[in-house]
N, C-alpha and C. Protein backbone atom coordinates (compact mmCIF):
# COMPACT_ATOMS: atom_id res chain seq x y z
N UNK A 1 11.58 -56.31 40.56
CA UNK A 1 12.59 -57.33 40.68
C UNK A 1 13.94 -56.73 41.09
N UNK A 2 14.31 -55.35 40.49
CA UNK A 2 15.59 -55.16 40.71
C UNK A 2 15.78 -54.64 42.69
N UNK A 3 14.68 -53.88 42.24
CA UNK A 3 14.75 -53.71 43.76
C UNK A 3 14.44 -54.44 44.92
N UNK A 4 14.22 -56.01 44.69
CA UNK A 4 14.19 -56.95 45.61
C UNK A 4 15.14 -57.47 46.02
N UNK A 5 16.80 -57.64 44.76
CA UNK A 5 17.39 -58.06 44.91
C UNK A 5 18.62 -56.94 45.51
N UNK A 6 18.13 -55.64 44.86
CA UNK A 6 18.63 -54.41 46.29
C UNK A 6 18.60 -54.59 47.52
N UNK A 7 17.39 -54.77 48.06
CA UNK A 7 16.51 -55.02 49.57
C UNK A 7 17.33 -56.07 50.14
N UNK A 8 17.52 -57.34 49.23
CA UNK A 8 17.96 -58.64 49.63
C UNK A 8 19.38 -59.21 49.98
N UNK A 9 19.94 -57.94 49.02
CA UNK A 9 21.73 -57.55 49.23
C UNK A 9 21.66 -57.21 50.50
N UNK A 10 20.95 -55.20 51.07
CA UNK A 10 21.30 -54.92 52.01
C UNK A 10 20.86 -55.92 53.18
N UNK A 11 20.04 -56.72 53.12
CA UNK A 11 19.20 -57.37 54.49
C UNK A 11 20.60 -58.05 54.76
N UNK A 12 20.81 -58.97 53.62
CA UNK A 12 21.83 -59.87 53.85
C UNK A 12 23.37 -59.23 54.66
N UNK A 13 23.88 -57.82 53.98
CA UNK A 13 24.83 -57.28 54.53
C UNK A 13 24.58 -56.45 55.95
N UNK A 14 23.84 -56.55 56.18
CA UNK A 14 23.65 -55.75 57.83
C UNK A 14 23.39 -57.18 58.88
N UNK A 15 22.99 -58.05 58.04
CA UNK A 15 22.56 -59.35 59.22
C UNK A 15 24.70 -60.37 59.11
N UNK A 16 25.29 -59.89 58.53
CA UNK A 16 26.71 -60.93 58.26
C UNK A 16 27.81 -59.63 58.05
N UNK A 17 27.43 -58.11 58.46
CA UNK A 17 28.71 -57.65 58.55
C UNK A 17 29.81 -58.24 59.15
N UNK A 18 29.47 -58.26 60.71
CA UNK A 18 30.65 -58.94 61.49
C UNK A 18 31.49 -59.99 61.05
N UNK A 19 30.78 -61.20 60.22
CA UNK A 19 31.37 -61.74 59.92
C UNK A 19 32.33 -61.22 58.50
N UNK A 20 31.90 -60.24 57.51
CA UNK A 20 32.62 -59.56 56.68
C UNK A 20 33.73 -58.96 57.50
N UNK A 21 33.53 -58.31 58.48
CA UNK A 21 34.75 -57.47 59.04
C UNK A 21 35.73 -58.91 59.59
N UNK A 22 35.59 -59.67 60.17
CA UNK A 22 36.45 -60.87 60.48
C UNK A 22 37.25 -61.49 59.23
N UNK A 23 36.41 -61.66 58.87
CA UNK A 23 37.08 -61.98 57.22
C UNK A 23 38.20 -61.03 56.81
N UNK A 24 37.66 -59.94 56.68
CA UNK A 24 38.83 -58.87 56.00
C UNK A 24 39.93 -59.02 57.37
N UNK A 25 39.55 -58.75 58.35
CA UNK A 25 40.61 -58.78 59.34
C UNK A 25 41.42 -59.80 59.72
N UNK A 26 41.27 -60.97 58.81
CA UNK A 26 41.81 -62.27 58.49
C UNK A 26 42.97 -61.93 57.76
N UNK A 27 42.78 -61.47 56.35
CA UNK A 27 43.58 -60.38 55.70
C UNK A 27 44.60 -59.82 56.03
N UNK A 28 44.24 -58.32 56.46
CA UNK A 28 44.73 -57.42 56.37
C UNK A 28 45.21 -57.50 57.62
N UNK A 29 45.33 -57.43 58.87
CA UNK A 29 45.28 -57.79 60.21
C UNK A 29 45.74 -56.22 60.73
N UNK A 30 44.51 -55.26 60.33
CA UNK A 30 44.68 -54.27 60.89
C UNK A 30 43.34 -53.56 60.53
N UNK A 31 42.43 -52.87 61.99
CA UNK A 31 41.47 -52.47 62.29
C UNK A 31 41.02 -51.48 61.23
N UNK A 32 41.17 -50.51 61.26
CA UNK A 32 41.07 -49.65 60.24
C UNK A 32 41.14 -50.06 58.90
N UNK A 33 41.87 -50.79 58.53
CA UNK A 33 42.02 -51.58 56.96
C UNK A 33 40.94 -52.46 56.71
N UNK A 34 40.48 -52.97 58.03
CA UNK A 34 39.21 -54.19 57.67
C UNK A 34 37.99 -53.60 57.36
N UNK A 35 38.10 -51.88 58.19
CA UNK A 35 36.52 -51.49 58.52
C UNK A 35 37.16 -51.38 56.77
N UNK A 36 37.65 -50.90 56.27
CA UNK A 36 37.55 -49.83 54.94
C UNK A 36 37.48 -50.99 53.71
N UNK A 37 38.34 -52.32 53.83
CA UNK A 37 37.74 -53.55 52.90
C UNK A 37 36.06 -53.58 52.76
N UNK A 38 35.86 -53.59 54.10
CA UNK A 38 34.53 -54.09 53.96
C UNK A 38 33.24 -52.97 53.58
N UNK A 39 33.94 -51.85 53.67
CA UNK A 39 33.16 -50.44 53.39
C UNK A 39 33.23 -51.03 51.55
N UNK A 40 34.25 -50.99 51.83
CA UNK A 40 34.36 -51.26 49.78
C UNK A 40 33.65 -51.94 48.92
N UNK A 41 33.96 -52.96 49.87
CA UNK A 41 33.02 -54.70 49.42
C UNK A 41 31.40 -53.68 49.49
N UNK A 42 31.43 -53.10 50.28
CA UNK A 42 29.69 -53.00 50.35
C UNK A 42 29.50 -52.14 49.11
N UNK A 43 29.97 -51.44 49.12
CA UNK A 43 29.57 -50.22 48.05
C UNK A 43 29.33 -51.21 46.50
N UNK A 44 30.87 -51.88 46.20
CA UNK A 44 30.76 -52.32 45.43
C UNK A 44 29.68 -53.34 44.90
N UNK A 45 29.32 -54.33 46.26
CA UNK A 45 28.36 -55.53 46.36
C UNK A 45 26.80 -54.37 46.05
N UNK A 46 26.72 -53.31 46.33
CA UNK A 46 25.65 -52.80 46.24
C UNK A 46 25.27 -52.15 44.96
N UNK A 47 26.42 -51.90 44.18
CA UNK A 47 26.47 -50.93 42.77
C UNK A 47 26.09 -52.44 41.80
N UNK A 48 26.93 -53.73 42.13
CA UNK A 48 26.63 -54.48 41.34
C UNK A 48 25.34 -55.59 41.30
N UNK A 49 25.06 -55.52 42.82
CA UNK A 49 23.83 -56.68 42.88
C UNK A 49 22.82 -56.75 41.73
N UNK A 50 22.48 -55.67 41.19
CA UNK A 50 21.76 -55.80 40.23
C UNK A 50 22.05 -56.52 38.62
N UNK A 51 23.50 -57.15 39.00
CA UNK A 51 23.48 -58.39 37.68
C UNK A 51 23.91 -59.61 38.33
N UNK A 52 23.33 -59.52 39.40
CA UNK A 52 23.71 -61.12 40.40
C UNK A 52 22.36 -62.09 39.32
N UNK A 53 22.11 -62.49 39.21
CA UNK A 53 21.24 -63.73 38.41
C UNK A 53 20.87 -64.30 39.32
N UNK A 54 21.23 -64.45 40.45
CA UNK A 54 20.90 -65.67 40.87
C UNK A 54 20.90 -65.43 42.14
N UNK A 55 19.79 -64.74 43.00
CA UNK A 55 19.68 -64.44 44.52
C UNK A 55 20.37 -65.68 45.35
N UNK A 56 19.91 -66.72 45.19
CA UNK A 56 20.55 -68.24 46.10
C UNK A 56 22.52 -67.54 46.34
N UNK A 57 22.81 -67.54 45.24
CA UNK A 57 23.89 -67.20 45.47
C UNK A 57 24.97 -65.90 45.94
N UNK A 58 23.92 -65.00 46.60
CA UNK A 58 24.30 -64.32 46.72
C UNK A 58 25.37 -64.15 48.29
N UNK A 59 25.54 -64.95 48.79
CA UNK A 59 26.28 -65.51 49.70
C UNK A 59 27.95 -65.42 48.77
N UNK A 60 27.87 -66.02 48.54
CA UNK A 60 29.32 -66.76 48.03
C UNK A 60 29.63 -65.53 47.17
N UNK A 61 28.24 -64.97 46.46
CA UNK A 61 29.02 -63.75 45.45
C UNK A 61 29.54 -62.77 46.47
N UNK A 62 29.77 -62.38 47.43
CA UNK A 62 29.43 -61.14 48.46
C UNK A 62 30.58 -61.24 49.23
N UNK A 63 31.15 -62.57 49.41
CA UNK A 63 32.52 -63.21 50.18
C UNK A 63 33.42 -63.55 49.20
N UNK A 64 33.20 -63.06 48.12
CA UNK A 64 34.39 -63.20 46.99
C UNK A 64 34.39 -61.66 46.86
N UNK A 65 33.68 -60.82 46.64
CA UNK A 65 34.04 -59.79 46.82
C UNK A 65 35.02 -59.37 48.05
N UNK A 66 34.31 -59.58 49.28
CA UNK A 66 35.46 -59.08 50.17
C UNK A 66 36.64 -59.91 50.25
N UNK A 67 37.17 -60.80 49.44
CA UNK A 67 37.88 -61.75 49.80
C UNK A 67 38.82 -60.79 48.33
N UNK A 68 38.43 -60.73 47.66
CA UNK A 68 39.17 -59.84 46.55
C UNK A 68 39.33 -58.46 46.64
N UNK A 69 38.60 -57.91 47.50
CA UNK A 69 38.69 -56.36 47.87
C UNK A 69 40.24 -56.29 49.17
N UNK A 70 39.78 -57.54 50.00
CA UNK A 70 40.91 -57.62 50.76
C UNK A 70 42.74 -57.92 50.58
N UNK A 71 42.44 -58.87 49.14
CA UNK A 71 43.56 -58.68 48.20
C UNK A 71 44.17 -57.80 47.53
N UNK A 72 42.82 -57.14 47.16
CA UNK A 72 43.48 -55.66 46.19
C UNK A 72 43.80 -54.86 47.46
N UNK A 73 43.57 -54.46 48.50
CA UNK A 73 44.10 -53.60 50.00
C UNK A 73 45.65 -54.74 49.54
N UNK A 74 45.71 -55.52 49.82
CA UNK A 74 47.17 -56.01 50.60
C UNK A 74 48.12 -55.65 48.97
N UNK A 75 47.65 -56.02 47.73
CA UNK A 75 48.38 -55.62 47.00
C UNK A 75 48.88 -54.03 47.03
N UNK A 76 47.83 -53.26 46.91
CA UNK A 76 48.21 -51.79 46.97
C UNK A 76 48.95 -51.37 48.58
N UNK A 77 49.12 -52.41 49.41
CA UNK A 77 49.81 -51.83 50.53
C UNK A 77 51.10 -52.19 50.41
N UNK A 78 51.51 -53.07 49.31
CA UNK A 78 52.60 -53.60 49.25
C UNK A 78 53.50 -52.70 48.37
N UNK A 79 52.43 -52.04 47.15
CA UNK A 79 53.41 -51.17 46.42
C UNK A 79 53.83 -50.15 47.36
N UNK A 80 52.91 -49.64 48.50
CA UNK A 80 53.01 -48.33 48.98
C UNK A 80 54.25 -48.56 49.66
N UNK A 81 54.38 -49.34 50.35
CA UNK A 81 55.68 -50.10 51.56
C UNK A 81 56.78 -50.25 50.76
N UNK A 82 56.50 -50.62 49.31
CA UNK A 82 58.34 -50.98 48.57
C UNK A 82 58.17 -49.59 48.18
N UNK A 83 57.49 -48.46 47.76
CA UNK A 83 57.67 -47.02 47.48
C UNK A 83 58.51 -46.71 48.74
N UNK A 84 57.74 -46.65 49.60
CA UNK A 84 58.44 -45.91 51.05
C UNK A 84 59.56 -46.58 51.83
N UNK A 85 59.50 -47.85 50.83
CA UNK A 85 61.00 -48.49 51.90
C UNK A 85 60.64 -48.71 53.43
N UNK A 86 59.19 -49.11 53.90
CA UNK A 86 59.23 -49.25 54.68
C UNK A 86 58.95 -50.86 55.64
N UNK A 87 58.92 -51.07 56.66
CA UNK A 87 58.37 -52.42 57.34
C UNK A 87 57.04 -51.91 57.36
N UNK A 88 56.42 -53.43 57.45
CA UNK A 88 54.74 -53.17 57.96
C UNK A 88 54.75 -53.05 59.20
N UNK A 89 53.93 -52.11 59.73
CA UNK A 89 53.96 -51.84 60.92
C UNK A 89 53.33 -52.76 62.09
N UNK A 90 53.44 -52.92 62.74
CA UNK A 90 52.96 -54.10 63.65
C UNK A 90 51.76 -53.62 64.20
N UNK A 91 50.90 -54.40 64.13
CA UNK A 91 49.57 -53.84 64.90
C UNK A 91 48.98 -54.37 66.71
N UNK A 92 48.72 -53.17 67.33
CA UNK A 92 48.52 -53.45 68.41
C UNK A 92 46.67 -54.28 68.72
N UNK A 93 46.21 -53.80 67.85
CA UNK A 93 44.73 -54.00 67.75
C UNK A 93 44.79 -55.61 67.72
N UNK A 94 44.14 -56.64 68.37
CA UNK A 94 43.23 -57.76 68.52
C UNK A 94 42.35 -58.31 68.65
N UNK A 95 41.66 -58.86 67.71
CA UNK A 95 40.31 -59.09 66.83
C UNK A 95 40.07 -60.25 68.05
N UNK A 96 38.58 -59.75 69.17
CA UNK A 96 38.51 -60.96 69.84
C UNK A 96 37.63 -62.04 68.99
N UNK A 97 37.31 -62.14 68.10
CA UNK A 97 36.93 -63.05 67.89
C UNK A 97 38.24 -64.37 67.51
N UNK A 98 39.34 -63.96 67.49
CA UNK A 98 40.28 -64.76 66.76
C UNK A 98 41.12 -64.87 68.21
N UNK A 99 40.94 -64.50 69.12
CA UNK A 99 42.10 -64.17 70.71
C UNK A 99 41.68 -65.74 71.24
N UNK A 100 40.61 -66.49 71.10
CA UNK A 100 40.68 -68.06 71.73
C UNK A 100 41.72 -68.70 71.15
N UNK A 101 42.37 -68.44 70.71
CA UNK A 101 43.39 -70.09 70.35
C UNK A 101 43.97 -68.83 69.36
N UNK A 102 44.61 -68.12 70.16
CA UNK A 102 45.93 -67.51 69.13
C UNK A 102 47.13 -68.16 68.53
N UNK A 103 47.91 -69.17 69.41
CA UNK A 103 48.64 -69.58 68.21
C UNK A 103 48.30 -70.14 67.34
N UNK A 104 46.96 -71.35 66.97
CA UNK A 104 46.60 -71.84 65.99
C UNK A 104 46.61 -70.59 64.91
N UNK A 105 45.94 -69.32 65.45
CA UNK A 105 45.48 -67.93 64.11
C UNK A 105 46.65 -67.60 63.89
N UNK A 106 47.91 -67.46 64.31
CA UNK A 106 48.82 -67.34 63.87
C UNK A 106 49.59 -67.78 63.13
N UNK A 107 49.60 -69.43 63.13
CA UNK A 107 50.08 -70.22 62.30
C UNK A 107 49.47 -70.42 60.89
N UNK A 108 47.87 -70.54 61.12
CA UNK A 108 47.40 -69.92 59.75
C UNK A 108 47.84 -68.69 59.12
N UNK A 109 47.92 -67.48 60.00
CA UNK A 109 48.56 -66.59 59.16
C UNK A 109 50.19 -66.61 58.21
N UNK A 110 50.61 -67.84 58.21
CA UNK A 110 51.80 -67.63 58.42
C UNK A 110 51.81 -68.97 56.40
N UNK A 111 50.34 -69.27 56.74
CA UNK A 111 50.26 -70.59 55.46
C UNK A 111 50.23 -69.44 54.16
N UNK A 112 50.91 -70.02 53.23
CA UNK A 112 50.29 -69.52 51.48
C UNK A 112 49.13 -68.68 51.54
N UNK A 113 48.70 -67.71 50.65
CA UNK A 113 48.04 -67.35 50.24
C UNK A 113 46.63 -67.92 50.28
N UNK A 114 46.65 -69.01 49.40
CA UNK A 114 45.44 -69.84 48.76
C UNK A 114 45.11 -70.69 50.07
N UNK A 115 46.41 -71.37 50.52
CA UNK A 115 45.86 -72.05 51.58
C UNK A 115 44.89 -71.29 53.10
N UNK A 116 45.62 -70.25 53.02
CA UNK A 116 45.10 -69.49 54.54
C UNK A 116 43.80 -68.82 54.01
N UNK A 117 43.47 -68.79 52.96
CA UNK A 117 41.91 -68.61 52.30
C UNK A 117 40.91 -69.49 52.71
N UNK A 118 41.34 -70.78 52.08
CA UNK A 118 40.94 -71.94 52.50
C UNK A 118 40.51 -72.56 53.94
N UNK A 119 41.00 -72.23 54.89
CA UNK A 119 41.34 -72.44 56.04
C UNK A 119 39.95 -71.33 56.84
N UNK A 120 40.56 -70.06 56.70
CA UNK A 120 40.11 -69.08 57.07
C UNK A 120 38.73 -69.58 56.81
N UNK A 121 38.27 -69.49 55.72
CA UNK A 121 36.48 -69.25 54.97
C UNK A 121 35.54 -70.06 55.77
N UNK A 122 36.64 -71.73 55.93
CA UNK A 122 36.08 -73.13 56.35
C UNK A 122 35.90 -73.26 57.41
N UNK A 123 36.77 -72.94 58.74
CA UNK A 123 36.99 -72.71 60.07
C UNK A 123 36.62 -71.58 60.49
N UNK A 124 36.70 -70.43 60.15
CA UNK A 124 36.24 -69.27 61.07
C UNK A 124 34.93 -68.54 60.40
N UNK A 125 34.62 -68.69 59.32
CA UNK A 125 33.57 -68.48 58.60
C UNK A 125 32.55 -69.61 58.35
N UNK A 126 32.44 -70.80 58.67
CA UNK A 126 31.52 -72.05 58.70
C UNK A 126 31.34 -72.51 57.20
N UNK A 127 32.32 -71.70 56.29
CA UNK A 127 31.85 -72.04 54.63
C UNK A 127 31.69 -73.39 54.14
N UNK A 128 31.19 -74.27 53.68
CA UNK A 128 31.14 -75.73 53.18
C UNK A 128 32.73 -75.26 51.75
N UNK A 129 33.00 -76.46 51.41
CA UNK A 129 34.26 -76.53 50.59
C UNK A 129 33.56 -76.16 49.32
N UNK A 130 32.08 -76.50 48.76
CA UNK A 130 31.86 -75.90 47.85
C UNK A 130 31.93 -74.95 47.69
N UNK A 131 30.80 -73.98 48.86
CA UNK A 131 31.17 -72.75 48.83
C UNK A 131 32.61 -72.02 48.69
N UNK A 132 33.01 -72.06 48.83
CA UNK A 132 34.54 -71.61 49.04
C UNK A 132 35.19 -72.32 47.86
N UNK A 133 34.97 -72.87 46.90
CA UNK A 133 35.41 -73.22 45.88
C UNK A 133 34.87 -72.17 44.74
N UNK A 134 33.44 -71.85 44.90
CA UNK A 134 32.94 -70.77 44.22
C UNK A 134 33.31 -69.08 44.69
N UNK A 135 33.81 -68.94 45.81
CA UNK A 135 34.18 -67.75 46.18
C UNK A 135 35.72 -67.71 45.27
N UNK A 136 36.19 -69.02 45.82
CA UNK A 136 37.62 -68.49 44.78
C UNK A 136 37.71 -68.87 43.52
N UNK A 137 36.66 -69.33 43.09
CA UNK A 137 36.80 -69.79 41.56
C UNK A 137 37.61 -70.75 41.35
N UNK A 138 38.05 -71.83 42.63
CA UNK A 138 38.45 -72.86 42.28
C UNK A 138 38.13 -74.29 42.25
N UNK A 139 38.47 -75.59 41.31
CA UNK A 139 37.87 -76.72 41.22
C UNK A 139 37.62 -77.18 42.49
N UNK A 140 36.68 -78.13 42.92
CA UNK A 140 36.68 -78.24 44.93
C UNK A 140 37.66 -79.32 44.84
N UNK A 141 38.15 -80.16 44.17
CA UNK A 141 39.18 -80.89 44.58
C UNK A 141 40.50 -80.01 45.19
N UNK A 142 40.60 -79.30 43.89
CA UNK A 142 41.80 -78.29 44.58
C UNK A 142 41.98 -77.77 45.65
N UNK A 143 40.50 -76.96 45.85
CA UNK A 143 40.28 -76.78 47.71
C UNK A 143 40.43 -78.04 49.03
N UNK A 144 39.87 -78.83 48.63
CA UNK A 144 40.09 -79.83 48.91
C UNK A 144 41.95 -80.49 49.45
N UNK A 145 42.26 -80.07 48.55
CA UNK A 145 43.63 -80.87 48.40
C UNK A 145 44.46 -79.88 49.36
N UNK A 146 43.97 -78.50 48.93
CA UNK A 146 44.82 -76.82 49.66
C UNK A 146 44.80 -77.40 51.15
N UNK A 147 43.09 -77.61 51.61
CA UNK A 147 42.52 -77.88 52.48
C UNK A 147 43.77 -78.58 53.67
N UNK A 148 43.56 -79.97 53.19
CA UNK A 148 44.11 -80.69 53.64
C UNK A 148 45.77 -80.64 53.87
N UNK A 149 46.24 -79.85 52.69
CA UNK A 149 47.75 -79.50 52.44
C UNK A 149 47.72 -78.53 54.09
N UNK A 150 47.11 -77.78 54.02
CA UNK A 150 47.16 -76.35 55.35
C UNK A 150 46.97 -77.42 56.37
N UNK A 151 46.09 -77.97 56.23
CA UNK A 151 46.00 -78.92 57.52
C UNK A 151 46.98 -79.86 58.49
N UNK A 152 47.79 -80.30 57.30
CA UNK A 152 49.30 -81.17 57.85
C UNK A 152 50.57 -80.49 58.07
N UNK A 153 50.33 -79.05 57.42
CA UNK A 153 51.39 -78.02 57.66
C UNK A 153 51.00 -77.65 59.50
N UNK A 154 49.73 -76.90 59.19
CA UNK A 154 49.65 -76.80 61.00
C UNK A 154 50.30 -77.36 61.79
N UNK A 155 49.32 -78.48 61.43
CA UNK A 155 49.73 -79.56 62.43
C UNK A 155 51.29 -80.07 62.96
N UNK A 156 52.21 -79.80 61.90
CA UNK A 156 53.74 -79.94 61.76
C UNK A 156 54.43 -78.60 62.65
N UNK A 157 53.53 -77.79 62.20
CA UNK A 157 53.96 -76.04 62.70
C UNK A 157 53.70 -75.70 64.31
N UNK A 158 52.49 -76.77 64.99
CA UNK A 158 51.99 -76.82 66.25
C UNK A 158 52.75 -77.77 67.03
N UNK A 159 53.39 -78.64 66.20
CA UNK A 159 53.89 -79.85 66.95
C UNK A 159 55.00 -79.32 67.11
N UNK A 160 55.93 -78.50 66.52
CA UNK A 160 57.15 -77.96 66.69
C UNK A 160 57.17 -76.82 67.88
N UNK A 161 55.98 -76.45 67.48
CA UNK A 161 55.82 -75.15 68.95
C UNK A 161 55.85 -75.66 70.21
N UNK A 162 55.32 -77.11 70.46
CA UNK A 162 54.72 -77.51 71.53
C UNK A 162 56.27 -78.35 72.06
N UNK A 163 57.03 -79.09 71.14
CA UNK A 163 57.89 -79.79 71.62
C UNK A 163 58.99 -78.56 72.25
């Protein structure tokens, strides 16, 4: 048993890296930082699979990991930057999967925290709102509500660009 749900981790993480690396690079919005989120997420997703309970779910457990691995990167980059007094550096690297409709990805980058989670998981990751209610451990109304909140901000944020 344990080693099925070993087998069933890695199958799953070699068939949805790309989409793990998009994800983190949602994040962090820098190449090198995404490969190393998602190096993390794996190690970690692989040390722990063996108290997942519940194979079905091993989706949603696996995208909360990198979705929290990618948090703990941006937190620890933040202490490092107020240590060094420095700006974040601007990155030249562009994720083509996100280069069709750059200002929309931009303007998401630009929403809350919670909301650009939301957004991100639902739209560029295909997540249903449940799912993504269980990745962040939040009620789905709330997602729901984030949802829709990111949604009328855009839309306010696109209409201003365009006029």
């Amino acid at each position: 048993m344990a080693q099925d749900i070993y087998d069933l981790t890695v199958a799953y993480i070699l068939d949805n890296q790309e989409k793990f690396y998009r994800l983190a690079y949602s994040y962090v919005r820098n190449q090198d930082a995404a490969m190393d989120v998602v190096q993390n997420a794996i190690i970690k997703g692989l040390e722990k699979c063996y108290d997942l309970k519940n194979p079905a779910a091993l989706k949603t457990w696996f995208y909360r990991i990198v979705v929290n691995e990618a948090l703990q990167y941006l937190r620890e980059y933040k202490k490092e930057l107020i240590g060094a007094d420095e700006k974040m550096p601007e990155t030249v690297y562009i994720e083509p999967a996100y280069e069709k409709d750059r200002s929309v990805y931009e303007q998401v980058q630009r929403l809350p925290e919670p909301m650009k989670t939301i957004v991100v998981l639902h739209f560029y990751e295909d997540l249903t709102l449940k799912q993504i209610a269980e990745i962040t451990k939040t009620n789905l109304n709330t997602v729901k509500t984030r949802l829709y909140s990111a949604l009328r901000k855009l839309e306010k944020n696109m209409k201003e660009i365009t006029v």
